[in-house]
C-alpha atoms as a PDB file:
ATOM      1  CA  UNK A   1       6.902 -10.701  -3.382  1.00  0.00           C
ATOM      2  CA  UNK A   2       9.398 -13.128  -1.957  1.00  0.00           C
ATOM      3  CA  UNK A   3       9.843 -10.934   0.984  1.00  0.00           C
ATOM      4  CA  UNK A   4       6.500 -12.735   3.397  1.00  0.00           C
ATOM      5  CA  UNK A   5       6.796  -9.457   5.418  1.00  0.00           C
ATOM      6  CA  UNK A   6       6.100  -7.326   2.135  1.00  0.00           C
ATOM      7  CA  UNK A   7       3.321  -4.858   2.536  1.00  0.00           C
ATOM      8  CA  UNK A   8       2.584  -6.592   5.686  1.00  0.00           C
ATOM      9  CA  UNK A   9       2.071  -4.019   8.090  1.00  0.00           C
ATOM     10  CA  UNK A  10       1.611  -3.889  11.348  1.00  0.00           C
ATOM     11  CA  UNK A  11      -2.119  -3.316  13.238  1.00  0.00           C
ATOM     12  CA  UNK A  12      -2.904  -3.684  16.979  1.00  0.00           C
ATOM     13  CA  UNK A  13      -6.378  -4.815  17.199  1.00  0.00           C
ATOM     14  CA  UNK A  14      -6.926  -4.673  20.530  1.00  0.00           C
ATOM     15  CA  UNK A  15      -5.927  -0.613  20.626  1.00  0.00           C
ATOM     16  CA  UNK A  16      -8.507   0.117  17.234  1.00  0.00           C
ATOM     17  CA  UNK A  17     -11.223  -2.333  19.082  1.00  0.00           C
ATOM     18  CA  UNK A  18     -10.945   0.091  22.042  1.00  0.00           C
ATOM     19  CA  UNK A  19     -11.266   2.936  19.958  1.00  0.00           C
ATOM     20  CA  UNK A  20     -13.917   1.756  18.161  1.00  0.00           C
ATOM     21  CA  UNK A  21     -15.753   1.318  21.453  1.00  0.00           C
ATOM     22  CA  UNK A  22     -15.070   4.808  22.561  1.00  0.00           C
ATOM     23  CA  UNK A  23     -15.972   6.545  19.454  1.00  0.00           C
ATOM     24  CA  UNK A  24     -19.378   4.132  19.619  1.00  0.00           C
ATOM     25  CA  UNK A  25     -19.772   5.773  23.109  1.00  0.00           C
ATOM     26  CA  UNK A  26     -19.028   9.109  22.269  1.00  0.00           C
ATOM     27  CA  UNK A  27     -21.746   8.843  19.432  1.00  0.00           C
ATOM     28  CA  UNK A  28     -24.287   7.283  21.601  1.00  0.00           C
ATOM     29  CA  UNK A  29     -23.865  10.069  24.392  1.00  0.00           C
ATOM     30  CA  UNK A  30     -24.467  13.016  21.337  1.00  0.00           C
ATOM     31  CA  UNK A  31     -27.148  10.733  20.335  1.00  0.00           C
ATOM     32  CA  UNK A  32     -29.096  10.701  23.796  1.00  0.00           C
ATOM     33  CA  UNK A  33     -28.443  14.284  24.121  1.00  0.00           C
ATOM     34  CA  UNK A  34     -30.273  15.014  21.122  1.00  0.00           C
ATOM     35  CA  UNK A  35     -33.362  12.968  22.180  1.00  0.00           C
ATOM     36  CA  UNK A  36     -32.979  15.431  25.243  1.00  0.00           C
ATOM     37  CA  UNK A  37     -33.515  18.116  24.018  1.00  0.00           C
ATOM     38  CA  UNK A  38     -36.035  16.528  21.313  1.00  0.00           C
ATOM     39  CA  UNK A  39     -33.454  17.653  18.475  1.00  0.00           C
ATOM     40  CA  UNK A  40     -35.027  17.400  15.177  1.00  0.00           C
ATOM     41  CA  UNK A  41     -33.852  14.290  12.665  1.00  0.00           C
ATOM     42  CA  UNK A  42     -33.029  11.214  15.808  1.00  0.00           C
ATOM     43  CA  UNK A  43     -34.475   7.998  14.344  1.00  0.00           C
ATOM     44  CA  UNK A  44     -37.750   7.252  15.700  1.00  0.00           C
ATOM     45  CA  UNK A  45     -36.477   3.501  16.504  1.00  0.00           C
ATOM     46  CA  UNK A  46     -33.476   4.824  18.136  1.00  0.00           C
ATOM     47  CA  UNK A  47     -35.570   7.205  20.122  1.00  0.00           C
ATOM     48  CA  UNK A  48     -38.311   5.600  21.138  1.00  0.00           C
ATOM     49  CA  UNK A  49     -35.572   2.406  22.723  1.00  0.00           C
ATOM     50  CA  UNK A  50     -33.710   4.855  24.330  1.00  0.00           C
ATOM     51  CA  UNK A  51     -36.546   6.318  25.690  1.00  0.00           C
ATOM     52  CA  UNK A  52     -38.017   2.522  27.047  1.00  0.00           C
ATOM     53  CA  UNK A  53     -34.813   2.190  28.582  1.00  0.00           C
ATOM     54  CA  UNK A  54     -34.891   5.763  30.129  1.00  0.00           C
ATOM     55  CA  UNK A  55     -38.564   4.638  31.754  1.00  0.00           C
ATOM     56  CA  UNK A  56     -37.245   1.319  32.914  1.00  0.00           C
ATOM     57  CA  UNK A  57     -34.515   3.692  35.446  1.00  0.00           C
ATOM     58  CA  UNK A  58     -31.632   3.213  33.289  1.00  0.00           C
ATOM     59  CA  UNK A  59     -28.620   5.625  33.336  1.00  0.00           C
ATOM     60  CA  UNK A  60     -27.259   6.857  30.123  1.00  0.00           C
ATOM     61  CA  UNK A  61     -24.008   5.206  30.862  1.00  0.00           C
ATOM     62  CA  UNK A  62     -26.240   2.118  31.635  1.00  0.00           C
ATOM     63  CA  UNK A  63     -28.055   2.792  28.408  1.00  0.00           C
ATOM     64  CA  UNK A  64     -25.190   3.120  26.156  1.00  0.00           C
ATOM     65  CA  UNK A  65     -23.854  -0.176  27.915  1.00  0.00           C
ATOM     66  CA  UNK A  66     -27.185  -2.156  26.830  1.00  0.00           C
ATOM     67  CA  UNK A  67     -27.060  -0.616  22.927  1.00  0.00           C
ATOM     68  CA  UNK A  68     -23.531  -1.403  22.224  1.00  0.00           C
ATOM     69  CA  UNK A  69     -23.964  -5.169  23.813  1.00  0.00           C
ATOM     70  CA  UNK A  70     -27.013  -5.483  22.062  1.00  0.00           C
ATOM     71  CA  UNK A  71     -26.329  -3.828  18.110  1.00  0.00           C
ATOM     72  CA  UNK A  72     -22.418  -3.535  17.756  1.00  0.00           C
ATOM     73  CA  UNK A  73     -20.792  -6.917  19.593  1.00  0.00           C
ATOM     74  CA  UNK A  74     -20.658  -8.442  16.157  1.00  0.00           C
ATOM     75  CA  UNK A  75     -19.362  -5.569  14.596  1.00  0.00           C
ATOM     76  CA  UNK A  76     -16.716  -4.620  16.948  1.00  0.00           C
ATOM     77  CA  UNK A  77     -15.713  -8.744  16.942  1.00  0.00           C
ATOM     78  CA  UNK A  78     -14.960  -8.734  13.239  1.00  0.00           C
ATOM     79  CA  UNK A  79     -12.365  -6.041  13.401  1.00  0.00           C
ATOM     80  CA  UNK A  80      -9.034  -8.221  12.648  1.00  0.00           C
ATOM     81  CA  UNK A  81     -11.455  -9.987   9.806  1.00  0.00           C
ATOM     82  CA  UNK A  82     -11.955  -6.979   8.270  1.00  0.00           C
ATOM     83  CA  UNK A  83      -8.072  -6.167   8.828  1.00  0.00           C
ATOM     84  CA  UNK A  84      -6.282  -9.087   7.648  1.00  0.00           C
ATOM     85  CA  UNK A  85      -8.543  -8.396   4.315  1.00  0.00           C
ATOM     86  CA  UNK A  86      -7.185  -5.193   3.439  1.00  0.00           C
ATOM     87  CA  UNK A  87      -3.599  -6.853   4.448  1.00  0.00           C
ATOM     88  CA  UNK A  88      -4.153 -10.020   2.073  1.00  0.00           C
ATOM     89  CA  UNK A  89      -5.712  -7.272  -0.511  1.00  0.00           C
ATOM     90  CA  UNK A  90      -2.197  -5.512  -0.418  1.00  0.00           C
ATOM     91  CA  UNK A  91      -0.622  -8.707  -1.599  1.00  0.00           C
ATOM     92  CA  UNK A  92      -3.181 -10.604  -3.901  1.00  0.00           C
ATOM     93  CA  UNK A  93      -2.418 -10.965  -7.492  1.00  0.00           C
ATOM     94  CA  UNK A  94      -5.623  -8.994  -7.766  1.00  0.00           C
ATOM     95  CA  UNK A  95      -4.816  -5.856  -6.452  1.00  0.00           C
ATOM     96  CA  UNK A  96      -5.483  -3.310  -8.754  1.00  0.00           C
ATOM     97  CA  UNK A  97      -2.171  -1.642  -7.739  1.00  0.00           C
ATOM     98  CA  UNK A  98       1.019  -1.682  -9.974  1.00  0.00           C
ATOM     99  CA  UNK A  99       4.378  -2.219  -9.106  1.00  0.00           C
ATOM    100  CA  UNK A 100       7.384  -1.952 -10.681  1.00  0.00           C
ATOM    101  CA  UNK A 101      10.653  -2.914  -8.946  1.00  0.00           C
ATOM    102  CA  UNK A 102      14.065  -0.508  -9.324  1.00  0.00           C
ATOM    103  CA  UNK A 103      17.545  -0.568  -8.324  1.00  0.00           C
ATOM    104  CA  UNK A 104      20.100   2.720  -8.099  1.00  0.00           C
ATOM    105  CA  UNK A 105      23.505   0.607  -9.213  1.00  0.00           C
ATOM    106  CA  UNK A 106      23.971  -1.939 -11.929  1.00  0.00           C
ATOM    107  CA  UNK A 107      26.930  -3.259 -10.617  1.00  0.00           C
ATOM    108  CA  UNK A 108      25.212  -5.027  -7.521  1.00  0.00           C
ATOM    109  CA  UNK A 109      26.192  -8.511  -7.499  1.00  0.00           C
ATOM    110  CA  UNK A 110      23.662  -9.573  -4.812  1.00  0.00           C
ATOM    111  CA  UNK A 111      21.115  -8.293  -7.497  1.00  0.00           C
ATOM    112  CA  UNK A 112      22.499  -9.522 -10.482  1.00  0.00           C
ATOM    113  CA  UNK A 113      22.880 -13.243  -8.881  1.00  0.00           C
ATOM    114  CA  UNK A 114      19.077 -12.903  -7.004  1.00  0.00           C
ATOM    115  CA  UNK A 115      17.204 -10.833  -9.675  1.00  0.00           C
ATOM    116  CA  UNK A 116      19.532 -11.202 -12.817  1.00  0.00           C
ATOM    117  CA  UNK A 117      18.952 -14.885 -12.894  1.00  0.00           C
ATOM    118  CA  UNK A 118      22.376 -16.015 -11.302  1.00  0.00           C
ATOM    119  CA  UNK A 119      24.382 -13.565 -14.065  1.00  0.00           C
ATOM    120  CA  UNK A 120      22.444 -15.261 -17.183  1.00  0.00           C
ATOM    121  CA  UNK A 121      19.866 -12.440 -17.127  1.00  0.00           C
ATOM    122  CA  UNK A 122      20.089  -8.984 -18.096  1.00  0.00           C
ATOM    123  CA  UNK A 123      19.314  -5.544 -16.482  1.00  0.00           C
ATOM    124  CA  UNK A 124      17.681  -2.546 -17.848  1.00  0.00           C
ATOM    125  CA  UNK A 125      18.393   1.517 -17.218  1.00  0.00           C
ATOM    126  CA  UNK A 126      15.623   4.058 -16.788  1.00  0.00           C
ATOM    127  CA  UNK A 127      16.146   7.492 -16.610  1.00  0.00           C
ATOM    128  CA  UNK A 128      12.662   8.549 -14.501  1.00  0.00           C
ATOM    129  CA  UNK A 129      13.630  11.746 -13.887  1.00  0.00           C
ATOM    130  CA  UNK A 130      11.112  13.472 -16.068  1.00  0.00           C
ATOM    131  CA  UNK A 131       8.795  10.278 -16.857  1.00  0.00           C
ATOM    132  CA  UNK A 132       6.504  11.019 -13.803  1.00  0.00           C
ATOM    133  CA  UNK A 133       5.924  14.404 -15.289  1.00  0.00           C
ATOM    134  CA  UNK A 134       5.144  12.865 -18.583  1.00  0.00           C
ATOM    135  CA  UNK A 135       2.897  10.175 -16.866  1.00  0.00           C
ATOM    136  CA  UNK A 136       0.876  13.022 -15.683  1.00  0.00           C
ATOM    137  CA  UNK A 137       0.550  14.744 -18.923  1.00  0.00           C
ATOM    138  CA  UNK A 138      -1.168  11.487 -19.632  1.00  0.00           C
ATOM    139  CA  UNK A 139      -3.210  11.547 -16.897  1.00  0.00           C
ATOM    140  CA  UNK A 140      -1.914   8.361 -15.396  1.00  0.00           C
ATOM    141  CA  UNK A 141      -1.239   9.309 -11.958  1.00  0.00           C
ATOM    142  CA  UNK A 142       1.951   6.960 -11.098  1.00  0.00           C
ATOM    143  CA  UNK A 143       4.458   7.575  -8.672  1.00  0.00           C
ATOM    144  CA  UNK A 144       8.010   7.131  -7.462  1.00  0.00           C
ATOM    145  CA  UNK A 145       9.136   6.423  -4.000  1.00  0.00           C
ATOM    146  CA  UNK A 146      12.262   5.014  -2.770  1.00  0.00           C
ATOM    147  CA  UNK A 147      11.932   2.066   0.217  1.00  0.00           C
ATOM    148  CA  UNK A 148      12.586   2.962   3.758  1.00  0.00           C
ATOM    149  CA  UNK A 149      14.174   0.467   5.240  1.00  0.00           C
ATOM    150  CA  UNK A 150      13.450  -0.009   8.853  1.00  0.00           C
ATOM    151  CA  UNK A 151      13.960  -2.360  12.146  1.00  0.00           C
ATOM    152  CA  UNK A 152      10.311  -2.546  12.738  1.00  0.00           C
ATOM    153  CA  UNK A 153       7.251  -2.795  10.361  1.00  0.00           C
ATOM    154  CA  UNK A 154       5.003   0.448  10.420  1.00  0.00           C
ATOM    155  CA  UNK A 155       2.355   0.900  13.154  1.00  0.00           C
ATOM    156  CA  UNK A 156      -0.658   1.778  11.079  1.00  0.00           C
ATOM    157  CA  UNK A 157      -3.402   0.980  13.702  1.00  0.00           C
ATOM    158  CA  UNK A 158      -4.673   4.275  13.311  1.00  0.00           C
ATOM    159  CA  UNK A 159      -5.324   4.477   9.542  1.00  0.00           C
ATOM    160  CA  UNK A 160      -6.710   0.883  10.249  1.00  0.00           C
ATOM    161  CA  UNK A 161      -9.021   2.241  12.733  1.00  0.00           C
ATOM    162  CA  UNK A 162      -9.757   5.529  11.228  1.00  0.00           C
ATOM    163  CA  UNK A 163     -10.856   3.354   7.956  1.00  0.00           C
ATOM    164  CA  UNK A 164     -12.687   0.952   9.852  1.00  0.00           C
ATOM    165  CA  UNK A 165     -14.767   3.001  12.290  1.00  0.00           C
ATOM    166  CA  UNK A 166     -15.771   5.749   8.945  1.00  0.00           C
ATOM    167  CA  UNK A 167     -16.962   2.384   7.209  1.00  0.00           C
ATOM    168  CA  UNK A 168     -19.091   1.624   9.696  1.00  0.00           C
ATOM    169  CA  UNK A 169     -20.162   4.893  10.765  1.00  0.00           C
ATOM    170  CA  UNK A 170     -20.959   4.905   6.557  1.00  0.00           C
ATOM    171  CA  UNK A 171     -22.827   1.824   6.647  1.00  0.00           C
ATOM    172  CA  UNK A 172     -25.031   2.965   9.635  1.00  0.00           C
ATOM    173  CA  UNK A 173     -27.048   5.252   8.131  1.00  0.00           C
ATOM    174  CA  UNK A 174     -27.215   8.378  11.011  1.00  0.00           C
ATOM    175  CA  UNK A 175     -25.932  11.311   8.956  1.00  0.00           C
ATOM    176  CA  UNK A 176     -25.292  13.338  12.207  1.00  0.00           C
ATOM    177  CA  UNK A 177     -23.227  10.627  13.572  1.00  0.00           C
ATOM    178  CA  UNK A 178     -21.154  10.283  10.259  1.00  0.00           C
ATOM    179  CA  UNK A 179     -21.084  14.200  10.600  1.00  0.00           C
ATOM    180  CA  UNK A 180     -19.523  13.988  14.199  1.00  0.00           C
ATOM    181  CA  UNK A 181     -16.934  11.438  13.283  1.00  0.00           C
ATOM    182  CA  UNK A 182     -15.980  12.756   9.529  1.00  0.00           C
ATOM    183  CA  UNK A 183     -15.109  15.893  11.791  1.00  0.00           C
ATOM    184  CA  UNK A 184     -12.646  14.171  14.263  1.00  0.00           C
ATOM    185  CA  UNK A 185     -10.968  11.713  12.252  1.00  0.00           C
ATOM    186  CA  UNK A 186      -8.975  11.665   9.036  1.00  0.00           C
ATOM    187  CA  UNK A 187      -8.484   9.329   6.214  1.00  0.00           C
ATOM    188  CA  UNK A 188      -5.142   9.198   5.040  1.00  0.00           C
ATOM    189  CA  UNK A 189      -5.068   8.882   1.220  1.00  0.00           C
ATOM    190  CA  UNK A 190      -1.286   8.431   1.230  1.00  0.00           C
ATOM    191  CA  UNK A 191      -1.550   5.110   3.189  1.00  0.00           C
ATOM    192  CA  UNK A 192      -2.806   3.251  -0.290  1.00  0.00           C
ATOM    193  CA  UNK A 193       0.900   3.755  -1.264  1.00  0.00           C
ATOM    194  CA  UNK A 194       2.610   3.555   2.452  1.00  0.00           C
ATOM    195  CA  UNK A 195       1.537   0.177   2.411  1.00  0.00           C
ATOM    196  CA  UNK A 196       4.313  -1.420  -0.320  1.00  0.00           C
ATOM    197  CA  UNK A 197       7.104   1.233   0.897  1.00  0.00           C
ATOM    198  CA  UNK A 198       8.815  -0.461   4.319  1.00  0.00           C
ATOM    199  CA  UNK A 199      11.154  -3.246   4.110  1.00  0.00           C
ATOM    200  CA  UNK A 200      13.373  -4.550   6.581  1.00  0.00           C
ATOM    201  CA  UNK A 201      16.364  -2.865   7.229  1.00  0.00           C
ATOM    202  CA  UNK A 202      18.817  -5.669   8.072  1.00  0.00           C
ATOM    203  CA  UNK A 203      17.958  -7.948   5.006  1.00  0.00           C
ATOM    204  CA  UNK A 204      17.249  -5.995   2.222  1.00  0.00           C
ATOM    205  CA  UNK A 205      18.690  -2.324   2.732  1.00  0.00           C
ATOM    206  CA  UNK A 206      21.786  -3.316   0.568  1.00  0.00           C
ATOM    207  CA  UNK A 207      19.058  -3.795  -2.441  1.00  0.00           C
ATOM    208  CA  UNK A 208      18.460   0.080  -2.402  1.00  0.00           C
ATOM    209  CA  UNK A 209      15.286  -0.475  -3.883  1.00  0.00           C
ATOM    210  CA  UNK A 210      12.755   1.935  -5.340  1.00  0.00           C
ATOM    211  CA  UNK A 211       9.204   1.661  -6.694  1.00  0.00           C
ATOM    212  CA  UNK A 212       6.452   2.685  -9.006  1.00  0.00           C
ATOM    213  CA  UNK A 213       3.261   2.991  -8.137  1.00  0.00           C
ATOM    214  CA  UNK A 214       0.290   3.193 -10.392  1.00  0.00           C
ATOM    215  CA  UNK A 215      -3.208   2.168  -9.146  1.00  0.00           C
ATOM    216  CA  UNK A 216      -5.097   0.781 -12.775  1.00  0.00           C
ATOM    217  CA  UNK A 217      -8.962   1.145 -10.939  1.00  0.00           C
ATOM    218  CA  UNK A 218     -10.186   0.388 -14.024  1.00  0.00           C
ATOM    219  CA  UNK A 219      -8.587  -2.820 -14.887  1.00  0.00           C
ATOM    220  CA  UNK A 220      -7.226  -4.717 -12.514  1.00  0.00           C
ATOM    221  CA  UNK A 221      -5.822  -7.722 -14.866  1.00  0.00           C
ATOM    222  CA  UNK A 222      -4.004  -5.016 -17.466  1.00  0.00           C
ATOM    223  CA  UNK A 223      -0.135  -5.114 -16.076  1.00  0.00           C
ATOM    224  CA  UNK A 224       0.198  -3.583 -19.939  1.00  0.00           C
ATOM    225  CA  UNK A 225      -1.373  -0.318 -19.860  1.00  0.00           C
ATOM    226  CA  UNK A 226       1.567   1.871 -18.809  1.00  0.00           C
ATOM    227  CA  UNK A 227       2.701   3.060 -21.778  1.00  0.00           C
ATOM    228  CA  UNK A 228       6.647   4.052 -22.600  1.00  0.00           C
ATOM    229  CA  UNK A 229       7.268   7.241 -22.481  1.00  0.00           C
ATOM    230  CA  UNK A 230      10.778   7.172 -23.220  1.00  0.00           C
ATOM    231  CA  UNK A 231      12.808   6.540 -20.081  1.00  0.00           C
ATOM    232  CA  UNK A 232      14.513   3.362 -20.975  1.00  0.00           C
ATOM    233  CA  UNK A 233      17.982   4.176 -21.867  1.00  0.00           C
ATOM    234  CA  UNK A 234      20.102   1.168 -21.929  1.00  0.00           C
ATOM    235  CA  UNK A 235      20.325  -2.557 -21.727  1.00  0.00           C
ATOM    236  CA  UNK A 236      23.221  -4.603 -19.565  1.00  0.00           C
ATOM    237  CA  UNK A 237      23.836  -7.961 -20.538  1.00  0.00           C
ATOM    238  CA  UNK A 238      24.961 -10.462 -17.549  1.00  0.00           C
ATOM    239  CA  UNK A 239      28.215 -12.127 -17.989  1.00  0.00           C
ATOM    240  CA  UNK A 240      26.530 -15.561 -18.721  1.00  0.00           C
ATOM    241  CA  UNK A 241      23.511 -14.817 -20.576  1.00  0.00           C
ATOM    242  CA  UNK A 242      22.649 -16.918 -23.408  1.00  0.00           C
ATOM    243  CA  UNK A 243      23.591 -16.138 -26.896  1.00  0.00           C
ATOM    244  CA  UNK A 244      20.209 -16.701 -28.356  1.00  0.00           C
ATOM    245  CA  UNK A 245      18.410 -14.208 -25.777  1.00  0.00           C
ATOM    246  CA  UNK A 246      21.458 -11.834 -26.256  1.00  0.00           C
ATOM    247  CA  UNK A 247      20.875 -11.709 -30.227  1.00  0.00           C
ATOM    248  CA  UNK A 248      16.914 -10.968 -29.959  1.00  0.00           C
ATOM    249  CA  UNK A 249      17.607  -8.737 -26.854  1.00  0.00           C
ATOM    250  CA  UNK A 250      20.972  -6.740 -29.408  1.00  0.00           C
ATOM    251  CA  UNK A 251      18.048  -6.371 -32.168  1.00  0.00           C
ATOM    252  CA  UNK A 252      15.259  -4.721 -30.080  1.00  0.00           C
ATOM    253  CA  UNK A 253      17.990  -2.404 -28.441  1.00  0.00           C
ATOM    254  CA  UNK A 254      19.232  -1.480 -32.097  1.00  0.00           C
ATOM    255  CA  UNK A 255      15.634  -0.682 -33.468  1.00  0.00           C
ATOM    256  CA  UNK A 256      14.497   1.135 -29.805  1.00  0.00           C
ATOM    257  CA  UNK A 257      17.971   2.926 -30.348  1.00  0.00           C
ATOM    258  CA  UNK A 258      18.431   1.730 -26.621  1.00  0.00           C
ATOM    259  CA  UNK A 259      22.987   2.075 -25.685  1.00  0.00           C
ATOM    260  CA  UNK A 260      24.288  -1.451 -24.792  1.00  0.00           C
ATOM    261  CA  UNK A 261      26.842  -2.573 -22.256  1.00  0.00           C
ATOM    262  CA  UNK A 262      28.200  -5.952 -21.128  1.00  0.00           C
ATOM    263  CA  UNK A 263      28.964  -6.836 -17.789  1.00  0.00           C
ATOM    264  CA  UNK A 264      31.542  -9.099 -16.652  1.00  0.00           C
ATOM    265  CA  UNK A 265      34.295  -9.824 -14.038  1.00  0.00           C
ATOM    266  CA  UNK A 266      37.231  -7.353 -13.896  1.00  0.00           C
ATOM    267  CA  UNK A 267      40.238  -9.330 -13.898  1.00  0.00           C
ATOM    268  CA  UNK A 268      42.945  -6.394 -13.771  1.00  0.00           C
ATOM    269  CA  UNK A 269      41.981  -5.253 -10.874  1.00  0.00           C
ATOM    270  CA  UNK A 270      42.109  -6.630  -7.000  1.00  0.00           C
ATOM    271  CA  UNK A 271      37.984  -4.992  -6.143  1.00  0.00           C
ATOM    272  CA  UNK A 272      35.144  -7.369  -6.471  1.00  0.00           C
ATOM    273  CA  UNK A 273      33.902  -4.585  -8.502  1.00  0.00           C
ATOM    274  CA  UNK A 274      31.886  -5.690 -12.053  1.00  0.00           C
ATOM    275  CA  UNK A 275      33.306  -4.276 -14.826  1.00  0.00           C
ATOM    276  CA  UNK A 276      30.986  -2.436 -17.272  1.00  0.00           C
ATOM    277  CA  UNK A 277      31.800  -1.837 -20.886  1.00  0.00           C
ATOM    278  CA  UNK A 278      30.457  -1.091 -24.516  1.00  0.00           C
ATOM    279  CA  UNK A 279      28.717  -3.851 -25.799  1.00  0.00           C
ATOM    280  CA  UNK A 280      30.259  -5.905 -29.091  1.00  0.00           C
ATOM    281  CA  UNK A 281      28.573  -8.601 -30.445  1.00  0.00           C
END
């Protein structure tokens, strides 16, 4: 993306590092409980430290103090790490998600002279009404959203959070603790697709933009396996477009059956409006 703010979202690590703390103390405090009252399934290792500690005239609070300084620093330290790697993920040329870029009105010069390559391009019209139904009769499961457009980028510090502390509650092998925490925090599966939908409100709102999404899990390098299913409707040739790309473009509209227009500057009339018309070669 030219945009450098694309997909780039913002996280405060200090607020999930916090969390992450609190939900490590929350877990520790079940945890000790348990060993209480000799609860069946605590790890041995876990139990028998906690109990050391317990004989030594530690606190709980003093024990959970001691655990967390002594297991978690170096897991609770690599929190923006972990962060800015699902951020660069969002952005790398091997992301296994698929974009494609859409305008509502053809007759946007800013787009035609940033996108249309300065008027010598050309721009195609999809009708994508129907096409996400169709998508899904082909079990691709690709969507539509338009961009919102706003003065700040999106706080997602709690998805970033939630993700991070059920990875590591995942990774740490204590089913009742993963129990505990899948039952006070939620994953939100529409933040996969949140990610590539805010844009900045001042510079590009005028672009109207909207986008499909379709995450190809299977092959990340395959920009080629959404198949046509018909939406494409016309072609608009830019008022300074070659004549040699022109000719092969007129020949793959006339054997797609695809309607053809030429745009171009509307000299009887005093608007800055483009003038769109049937296309004659």
């Amino acid at each position: 993306f030219p945009d450098k703010y694309d997909s780039y979202l913002y996280v405060n690590n200090k607020k999930i590092r916090a969390d992450l703390q609190k939900a490590l103390r929350d877990a520790l405090r079940i945890c000790l409980s348990h060993i209480s009252q000799h609860h069946p399934g605590i790890r041995a290792e876990k139990a028998t430290k906690i109990c050391y500690y317990r004989e030594c005239g530690y606190d709980d609070e003093q024990i959970i103090d001691k655990i967390i300084e002594e297991e978690y620093p170096a897991f609770i330290a690599q929190i923006e790490t972990a962060v800015k790697q699902r951020e660069s993920r969002f952005r790398s040329p091997q992301n296994s998600a698929k974009i494609g870029c859409f305008t509502e009105s053809v007759q946007s010069k800013y787009m035609w002279d940033r996108y249309g390559g300065g008027y010598k391009g050309f721009a195609l019209e999809y009708d994508l009404r129907d096409c996400i139904f169709r998508y899904n009769n082909l079990s691709l499961n690709i969507n539509l959203f338009p961009i919102i457009y706003t003065d700040q980028r999106p706080d997602v510090t709690l998805d970033e959070g939630n993700i991070h502390t059920y990875e590591f509650f995942k990774q740490a092998e204590d089913k009742r603790w993963f129990e505990h925490l899948c039952a006070h925090i939620y994953i939100n599966q529409v933040y996969w697709y949140r990610a590539y939908l805010y844009k900045d409100r001042r510079e590009y709102e005028h672009e109207h933009e909207w986008r499909m999404l379709y995450y190809n899990l299977d092959n990340e390098d395959n920009y080629e396996f959404i198949p046509d299913v018909g939406c494409l409707k016309a072609i608009y040739y830019g008022p300074d477009i070659e004549d040699e790309d022109k000719n092969k473009l007129h020949e793959i509209a006339i054997s797609r059956g695809i309607k053809e227009y030429a745009v171009s500057i509307d000299y009887d009339s005093p608007k800055y409006d483009l003038k769109i018309s049937s296309f004659d070669l």
